[in-house]
PDB file of N, CA and C in Angstrom:
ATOM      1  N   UNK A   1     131.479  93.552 104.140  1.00  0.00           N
ATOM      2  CA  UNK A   1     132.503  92.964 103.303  1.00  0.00           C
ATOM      3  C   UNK A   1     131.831  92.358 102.075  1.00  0.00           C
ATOM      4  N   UNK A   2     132.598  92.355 100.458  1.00  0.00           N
ATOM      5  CA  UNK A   2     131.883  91.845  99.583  1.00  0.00           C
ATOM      6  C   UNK A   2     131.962  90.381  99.641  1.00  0.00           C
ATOM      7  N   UNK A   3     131.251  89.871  99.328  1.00  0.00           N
ATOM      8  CA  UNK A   3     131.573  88.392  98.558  1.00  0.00           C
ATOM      9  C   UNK A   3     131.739  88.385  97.520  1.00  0.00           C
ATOM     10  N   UNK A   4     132.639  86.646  98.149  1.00  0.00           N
ATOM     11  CA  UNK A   4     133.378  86.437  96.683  1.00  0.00           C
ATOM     12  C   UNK A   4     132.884  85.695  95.899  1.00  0.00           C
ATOM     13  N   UNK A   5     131.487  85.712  95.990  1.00  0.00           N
ATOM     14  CA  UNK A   5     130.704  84.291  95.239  1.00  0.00           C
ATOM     15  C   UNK A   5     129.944  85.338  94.649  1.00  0.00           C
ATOM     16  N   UNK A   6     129.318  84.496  93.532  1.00  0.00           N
ATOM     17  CA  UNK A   6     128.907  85.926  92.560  1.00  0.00           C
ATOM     18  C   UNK A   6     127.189  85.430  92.516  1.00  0.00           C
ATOM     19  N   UNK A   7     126.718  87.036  92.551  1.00  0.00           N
ATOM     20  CA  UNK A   7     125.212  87.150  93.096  1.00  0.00           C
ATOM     21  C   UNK A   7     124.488  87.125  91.839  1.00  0.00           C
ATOM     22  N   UNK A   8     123.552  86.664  92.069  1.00  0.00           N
ATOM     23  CA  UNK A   8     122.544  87.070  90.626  1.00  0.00           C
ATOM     24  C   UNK A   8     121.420  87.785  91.129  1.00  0.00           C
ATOM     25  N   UNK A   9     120.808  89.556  91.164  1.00  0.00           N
ATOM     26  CA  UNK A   9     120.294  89.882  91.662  1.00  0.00           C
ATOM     27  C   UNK A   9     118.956  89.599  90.347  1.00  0.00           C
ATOM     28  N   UNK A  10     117.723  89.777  91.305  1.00  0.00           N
ATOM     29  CA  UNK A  10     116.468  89.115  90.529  1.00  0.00           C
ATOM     30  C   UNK A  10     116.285  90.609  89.791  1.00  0.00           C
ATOM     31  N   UNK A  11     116.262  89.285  88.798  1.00  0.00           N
ATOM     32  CA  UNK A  11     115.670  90.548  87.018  1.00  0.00           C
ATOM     33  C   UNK A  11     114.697  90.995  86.935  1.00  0.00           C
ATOM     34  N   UNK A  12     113.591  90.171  87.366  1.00  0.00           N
ATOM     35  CA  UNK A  12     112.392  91.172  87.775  1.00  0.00           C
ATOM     36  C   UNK A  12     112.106  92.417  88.628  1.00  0.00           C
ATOM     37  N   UNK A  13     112.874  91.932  89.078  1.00  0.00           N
ATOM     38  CA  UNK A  13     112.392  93.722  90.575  1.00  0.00           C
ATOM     39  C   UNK A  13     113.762  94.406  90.271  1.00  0.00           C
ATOM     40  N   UNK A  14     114.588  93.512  89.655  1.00  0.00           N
ATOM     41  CA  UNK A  14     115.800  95.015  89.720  1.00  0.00           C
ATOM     42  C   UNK A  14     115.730  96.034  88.245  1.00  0.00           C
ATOM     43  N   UNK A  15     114.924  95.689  87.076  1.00  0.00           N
ATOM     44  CA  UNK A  15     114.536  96.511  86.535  1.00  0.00           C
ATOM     45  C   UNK A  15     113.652  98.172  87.554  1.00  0.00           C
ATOM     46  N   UNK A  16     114.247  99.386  86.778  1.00  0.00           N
ATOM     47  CA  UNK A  16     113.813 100.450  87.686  1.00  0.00           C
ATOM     48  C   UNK A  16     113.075 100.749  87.976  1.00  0.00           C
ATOM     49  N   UNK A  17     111.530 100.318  86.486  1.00  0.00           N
ATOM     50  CA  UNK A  17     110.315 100.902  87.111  1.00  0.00           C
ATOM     51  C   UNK A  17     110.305  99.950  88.164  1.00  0.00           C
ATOM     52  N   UNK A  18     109.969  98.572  87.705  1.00  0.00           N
ATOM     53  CA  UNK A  18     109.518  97.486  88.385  1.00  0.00           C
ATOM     54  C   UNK A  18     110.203  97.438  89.942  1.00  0.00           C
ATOM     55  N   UNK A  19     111.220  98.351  90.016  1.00  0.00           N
ATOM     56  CA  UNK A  19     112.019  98.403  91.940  1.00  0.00           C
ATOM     57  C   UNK A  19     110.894  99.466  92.132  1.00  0.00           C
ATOM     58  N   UNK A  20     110.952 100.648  91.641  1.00  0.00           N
ATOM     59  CA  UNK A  20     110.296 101.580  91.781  1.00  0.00           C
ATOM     60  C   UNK A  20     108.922 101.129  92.580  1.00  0.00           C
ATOM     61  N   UNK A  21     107.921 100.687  92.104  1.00  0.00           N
ATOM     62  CA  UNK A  21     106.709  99.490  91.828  1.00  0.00           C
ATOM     63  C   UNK A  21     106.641  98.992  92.962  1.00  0.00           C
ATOM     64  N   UNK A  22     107.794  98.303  93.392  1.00  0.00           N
ATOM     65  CA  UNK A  22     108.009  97.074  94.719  1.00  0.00           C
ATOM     66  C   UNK A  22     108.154  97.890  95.981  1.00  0.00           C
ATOM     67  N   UNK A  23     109.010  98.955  95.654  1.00  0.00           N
ATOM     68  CA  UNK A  23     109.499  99.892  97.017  1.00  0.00           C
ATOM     69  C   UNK A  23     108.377 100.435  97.481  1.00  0.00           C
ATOM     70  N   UNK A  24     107.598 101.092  96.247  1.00  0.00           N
ATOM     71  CA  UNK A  24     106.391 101.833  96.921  1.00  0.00           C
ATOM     72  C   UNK A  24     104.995 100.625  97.525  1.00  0.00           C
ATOM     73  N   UNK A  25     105.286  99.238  97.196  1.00  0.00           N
ATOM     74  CA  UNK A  25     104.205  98.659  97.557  1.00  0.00           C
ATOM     75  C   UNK A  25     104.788  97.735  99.141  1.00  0.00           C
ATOM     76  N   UNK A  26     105.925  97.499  99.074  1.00  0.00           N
ATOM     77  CA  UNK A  26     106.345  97.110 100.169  1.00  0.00           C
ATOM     78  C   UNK A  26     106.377  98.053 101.533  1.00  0.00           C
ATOM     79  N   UNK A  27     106.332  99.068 101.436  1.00  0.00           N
ATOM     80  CA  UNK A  27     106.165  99.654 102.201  1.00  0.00           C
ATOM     81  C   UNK A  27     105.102 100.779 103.086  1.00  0.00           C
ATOM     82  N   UNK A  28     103.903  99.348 101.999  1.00  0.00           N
ATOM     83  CA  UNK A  28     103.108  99.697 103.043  1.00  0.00           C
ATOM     84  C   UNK A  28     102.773  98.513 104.099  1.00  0.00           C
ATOM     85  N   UNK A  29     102.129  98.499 104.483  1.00  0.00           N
ATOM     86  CA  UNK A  29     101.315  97.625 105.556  1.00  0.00           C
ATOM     87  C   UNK A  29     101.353  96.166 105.028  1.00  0.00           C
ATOM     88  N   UNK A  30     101.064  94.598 105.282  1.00  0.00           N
ATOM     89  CA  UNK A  30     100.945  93.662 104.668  1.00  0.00           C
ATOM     90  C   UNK A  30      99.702  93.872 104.072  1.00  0.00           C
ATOM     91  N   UNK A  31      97.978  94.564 104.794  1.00  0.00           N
ATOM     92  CA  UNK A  31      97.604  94.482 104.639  1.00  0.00           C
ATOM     93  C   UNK A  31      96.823  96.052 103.282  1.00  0.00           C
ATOM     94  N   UNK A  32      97.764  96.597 102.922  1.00  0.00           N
ATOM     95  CA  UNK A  32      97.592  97.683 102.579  1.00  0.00           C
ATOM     96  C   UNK A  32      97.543  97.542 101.151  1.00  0.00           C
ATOM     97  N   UNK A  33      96.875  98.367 100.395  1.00  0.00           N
ATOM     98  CA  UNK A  33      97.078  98.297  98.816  1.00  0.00           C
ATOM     99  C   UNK A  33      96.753  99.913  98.300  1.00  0.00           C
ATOM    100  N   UNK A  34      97.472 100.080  96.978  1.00  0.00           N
ATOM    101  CA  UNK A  34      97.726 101.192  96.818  1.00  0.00           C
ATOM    102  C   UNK A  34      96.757 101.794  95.164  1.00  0.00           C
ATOM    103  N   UNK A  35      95.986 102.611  94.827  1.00  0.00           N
ATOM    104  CA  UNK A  35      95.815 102.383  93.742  1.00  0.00           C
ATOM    105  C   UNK A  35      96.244 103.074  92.300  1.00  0.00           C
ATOM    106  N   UNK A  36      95.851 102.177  91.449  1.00  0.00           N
ATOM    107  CA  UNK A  36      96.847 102.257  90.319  1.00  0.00           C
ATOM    108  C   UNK A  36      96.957 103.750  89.818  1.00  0.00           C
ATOM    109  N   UNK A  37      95.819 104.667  90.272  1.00  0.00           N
ATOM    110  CA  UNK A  37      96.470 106.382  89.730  1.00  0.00           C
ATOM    111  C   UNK A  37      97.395 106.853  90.229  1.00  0.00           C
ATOM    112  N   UNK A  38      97.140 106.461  92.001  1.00  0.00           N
ATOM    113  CA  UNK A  38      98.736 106.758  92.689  1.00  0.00           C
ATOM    114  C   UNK A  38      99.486 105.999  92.265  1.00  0.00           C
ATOM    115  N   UNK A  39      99.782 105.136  91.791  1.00  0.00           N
ATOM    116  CA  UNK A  39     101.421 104.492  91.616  1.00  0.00           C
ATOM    117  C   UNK A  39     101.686 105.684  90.204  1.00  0.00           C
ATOM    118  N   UNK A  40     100.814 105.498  88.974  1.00  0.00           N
ATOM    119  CA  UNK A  40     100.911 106.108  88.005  1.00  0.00           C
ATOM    120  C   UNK A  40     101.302 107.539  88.398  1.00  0.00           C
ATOM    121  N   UNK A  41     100.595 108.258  89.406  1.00  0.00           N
ATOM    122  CA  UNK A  41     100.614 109.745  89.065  1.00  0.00           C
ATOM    123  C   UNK A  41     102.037 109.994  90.339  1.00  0.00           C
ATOM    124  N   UNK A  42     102.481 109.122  91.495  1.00  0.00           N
ATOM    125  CA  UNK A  42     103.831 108.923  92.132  1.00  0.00           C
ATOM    126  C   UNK A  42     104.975 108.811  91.535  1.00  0.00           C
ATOM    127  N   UNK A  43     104.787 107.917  90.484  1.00  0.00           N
ATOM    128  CA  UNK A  43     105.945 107.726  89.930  1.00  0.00           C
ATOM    129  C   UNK A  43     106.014 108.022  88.174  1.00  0.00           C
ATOM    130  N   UNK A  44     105.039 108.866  88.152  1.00  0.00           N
ATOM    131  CA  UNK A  44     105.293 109.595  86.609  1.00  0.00           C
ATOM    132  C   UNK A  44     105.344 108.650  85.417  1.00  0.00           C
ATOM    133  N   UNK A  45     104.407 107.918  85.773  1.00  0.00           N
ATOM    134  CA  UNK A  45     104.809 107.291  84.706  1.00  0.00           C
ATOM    135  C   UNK A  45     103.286 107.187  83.595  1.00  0.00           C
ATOM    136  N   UNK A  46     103.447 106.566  82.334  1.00  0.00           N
ATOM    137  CA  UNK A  46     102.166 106.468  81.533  1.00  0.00           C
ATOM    138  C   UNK A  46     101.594 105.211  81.728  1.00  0.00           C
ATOM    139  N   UNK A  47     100.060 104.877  81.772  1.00  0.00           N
ATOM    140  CA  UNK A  47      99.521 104.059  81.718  1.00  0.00           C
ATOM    141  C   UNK A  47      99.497 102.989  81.678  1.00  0.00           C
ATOM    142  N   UNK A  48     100.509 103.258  80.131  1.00  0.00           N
ATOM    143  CA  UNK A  48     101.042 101.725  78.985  1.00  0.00           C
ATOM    144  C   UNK A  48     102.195 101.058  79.451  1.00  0.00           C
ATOM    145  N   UNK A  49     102.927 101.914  80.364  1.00  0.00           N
ATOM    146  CA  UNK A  49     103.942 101.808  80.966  1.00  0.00           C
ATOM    147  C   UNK A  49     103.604 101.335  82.212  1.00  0.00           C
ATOM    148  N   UNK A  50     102.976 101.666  82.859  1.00  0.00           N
ATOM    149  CA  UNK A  50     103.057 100.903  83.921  1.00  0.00           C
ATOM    150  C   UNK A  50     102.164  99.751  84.275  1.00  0.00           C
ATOM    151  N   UNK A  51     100.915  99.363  83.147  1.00  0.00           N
ATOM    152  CA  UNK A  51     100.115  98.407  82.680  1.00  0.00           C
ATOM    153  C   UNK A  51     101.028  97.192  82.694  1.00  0.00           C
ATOM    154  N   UNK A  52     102.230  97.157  81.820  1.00  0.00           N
ATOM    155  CA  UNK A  52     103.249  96.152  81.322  1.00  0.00           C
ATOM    156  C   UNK A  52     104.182  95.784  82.445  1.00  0.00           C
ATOM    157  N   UNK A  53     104.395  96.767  83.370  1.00  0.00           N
ATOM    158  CA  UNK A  53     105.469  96.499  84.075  1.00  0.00           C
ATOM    159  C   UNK A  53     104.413  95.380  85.520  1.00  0.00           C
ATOM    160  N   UNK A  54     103.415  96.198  85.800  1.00  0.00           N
ATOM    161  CA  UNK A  54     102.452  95.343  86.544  1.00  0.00           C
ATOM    162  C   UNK A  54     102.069  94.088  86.172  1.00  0.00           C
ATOM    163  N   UNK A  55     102.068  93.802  85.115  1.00  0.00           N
ATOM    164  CA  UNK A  55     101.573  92.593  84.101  1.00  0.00           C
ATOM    165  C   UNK A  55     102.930  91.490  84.736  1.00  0.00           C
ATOM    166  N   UNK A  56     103.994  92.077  84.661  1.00  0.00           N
ATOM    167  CA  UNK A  56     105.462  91.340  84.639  1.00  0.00           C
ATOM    168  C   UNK A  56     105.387  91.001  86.150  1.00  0.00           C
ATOM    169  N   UNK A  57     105.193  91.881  87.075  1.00  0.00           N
ATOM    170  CA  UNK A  57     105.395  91.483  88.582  1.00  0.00           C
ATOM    171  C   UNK A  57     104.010  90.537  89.316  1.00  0.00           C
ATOM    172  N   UNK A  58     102.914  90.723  88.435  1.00  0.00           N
ATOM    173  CA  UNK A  58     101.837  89.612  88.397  1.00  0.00           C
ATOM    174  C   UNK A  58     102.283  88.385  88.043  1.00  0.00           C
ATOM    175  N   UNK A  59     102.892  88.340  86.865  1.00  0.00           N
ATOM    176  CA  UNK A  59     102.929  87.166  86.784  1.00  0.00           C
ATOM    177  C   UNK A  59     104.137  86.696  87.530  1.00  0.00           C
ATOM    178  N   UNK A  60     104.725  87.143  88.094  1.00  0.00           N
ATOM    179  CA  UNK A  60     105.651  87.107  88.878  1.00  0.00           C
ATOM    180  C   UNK A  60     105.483  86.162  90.220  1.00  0.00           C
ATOM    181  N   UNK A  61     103.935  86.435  90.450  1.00  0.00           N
ATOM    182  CA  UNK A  61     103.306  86.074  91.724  1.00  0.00           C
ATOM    183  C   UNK A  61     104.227  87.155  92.723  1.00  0.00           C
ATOM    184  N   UNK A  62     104.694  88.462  92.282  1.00  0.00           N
ATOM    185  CA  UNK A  62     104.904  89.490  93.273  1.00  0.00           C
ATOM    186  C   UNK A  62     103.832  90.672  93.626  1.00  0.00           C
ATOM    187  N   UNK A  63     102.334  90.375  92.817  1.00  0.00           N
ATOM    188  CA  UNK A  63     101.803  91.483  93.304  1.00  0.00           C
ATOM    189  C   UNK A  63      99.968  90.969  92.911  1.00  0.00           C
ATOM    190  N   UNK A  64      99.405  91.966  93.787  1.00  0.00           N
ATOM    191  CA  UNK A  64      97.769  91.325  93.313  1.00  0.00           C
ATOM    192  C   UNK A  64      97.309  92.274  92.696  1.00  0.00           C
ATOM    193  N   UNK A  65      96.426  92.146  91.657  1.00  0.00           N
ATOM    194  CA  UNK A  65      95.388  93.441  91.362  1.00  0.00           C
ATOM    195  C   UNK A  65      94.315  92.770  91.327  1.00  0.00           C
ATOM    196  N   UNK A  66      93.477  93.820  92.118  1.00  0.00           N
ATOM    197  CA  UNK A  66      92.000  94.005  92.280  1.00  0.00           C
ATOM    198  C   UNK A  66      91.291  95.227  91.395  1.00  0.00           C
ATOM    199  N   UNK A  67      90.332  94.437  90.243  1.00  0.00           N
ATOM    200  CA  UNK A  67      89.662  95.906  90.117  1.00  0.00           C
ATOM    201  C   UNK A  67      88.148  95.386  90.774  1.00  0.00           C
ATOM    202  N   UNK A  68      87.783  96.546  90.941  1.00  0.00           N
ATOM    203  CA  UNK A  68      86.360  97.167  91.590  1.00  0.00           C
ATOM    204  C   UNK A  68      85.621  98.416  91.113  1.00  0.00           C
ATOM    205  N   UNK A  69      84.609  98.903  91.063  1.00  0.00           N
ATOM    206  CA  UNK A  69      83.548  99.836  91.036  1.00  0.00           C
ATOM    207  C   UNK A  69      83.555 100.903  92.373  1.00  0.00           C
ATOM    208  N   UNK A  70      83.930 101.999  92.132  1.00  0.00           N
ATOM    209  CA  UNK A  70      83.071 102.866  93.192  1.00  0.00           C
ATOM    210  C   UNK A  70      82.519 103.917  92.476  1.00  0.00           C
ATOM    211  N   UNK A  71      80.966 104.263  92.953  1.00  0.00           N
ATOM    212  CA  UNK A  71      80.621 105.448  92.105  1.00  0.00           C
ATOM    213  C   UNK A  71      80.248 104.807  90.940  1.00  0.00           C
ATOM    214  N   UNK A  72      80.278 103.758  90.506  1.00  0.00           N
ATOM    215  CA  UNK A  72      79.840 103.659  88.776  1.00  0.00           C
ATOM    216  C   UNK A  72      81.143 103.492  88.141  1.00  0.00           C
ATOM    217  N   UNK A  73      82.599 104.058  88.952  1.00  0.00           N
ATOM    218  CA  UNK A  73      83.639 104.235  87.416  1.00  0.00           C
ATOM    219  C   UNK A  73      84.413 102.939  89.039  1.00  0.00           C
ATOM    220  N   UNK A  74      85.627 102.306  87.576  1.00  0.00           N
ATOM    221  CA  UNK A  74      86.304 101.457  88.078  1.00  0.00           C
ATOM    222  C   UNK A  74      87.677 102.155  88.436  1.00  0.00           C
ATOM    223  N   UNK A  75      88.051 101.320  89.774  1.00  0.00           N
ATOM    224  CA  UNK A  75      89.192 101.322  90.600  1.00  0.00           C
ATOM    225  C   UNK A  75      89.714 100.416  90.611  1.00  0.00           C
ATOM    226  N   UNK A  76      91.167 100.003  90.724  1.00  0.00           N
ATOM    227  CA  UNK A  76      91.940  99.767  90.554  1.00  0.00           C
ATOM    228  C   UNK A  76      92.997  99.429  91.583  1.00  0.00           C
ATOM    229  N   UNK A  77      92.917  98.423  92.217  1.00  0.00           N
ATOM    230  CA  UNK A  77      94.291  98.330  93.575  1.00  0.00           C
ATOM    231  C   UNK A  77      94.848  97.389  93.289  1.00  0.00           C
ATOM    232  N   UNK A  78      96.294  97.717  93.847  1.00  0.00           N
ATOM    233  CA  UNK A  78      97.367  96.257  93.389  1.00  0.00           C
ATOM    234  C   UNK A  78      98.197  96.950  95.383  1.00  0.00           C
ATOM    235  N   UNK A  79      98.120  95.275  95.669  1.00  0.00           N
ATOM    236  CA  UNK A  79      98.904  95.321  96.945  1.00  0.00           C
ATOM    237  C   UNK A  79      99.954  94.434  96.591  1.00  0.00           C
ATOM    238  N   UNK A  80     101.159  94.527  97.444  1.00  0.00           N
ATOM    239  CA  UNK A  80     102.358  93.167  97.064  1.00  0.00           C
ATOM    240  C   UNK A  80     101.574  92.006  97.887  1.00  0.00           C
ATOM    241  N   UNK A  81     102.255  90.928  97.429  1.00  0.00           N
ATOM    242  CA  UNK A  81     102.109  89.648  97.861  1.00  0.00           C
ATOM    243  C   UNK A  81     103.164  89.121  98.778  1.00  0.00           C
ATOM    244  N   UNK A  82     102.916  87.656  99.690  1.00  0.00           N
ATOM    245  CA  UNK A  82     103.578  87.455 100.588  1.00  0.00           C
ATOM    246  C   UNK A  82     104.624  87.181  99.698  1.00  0.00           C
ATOM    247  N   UNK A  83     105.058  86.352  98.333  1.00  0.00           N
ATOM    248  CA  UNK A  83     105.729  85.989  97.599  1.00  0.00           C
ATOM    249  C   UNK A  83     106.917  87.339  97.277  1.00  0.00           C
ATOM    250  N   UNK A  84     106.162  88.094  96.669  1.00  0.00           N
ATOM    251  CA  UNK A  84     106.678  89.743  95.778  1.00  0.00           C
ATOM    252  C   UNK A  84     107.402  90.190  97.482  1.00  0.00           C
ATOM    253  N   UNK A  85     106.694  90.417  98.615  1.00  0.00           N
ATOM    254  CA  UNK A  85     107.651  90.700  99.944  1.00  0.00           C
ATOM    255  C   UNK A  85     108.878  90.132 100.035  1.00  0.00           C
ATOM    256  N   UNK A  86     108.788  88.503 100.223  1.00  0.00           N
ATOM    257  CA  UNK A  86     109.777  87.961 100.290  1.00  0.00           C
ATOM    258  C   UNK A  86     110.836  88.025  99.425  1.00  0.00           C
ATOM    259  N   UNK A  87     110.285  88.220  98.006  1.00  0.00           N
ATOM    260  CA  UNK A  87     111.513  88.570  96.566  1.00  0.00           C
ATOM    261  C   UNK A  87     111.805  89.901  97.163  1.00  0.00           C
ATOM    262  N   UNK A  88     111.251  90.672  97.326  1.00  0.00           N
ATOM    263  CA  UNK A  88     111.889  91.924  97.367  1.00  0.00           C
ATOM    264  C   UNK A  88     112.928  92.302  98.648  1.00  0.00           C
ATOM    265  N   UNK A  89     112.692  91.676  99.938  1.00  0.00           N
ATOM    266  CA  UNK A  89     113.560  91.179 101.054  1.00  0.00           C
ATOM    267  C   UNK A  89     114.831  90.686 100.361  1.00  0.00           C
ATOM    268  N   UNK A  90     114.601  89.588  99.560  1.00  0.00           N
ATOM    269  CA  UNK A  90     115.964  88.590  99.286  1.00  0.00           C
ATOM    270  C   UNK A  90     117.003  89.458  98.262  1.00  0.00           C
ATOM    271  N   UNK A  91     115.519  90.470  97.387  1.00  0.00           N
ATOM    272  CA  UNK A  91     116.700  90.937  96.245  1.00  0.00           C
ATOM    273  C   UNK A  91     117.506  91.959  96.990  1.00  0.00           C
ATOM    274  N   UNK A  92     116.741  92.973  98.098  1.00  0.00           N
ATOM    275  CA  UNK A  92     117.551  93.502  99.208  1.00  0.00           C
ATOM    276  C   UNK A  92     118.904  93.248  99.724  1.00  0.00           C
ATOM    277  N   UNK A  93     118.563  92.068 100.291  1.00  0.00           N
ATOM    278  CA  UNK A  93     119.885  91.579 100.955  1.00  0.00           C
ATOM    279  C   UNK A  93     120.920  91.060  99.952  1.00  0.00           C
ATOM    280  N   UNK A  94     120.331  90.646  98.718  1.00  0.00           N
ATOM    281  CA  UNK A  94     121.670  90.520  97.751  1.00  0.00           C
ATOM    282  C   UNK A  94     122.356  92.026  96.892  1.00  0.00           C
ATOM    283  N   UNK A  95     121.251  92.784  97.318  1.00  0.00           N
ATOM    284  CA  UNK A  95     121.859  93.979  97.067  1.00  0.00           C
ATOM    285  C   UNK A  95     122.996  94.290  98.303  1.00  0.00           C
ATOM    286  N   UNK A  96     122.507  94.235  98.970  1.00  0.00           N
ATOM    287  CA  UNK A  96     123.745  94.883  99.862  1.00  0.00           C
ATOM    288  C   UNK A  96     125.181  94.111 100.008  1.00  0.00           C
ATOM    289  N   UNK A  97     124.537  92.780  99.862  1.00  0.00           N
ATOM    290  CA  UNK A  97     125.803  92.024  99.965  1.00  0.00           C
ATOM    291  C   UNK A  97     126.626  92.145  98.651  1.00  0.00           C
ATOM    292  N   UNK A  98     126.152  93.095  97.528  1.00  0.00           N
ATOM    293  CA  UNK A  98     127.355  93.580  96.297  1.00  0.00           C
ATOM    294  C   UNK A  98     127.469  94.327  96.839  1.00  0.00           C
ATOM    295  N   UNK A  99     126.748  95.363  97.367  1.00  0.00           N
ATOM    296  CA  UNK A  99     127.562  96.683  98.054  1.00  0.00           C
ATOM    297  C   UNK A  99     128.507  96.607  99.202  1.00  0.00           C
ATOM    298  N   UNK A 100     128.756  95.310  99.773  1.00  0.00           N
ATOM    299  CA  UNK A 100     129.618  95.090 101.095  1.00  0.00           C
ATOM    300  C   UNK A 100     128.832  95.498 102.351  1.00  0.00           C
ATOM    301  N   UNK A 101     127.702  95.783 102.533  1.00  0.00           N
ATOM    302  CA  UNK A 101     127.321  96.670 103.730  1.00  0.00           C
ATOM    303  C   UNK A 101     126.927  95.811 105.075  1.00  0.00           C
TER     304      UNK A 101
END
């Protein structure tokens, strides 16, 4: 059933890349992190583009990045945070509760 009280779903993660971003990091492991060519080369997106959108959910305190060295060339991992989980749980459930479900 909908409610009748009116939701404010969070502006940060409900932008598309940035859901995009959250879905694929929430679902991994708590302890899991993903790195930044796969998010880039998963979700099609450019560099610059997804540099900015990461920048936004950092400062968000929804996500970590780690860079590191392997081989000499640098890597790149961003896992969600207990914070970015919990936003993304809450923006969930206020999603559904506009959808009535």
């Amino acid at each position: 059933m909908k409610t009748e009280e009116p939701i404010d779903l969070n502006e940060i993660i409900h932008q598309p890349v940035r859901l995009r971003i959250m879905t694929l990091l929430v679902s991994q492991s708590d302890d899991s992190r993903l790195t930044y060519s796969f998010i880039q080369t998963n979700l099609a997106l450019t560099g610059g583009n997804l540099t900015t959108h990461l920048r936004k959910l950092e400062d968000a305190g929804y996500l970590q990045i780690e860079k590191e060295f392997h081989n000499q060339k640098p890597r790149t991992w961003i896992k969600a945070t207990p914070v970015g989980r919990r936003a993304f749980s809450e923006y969930f459930a206020d999603l559904q509760k506009v959808l009535g479900w």
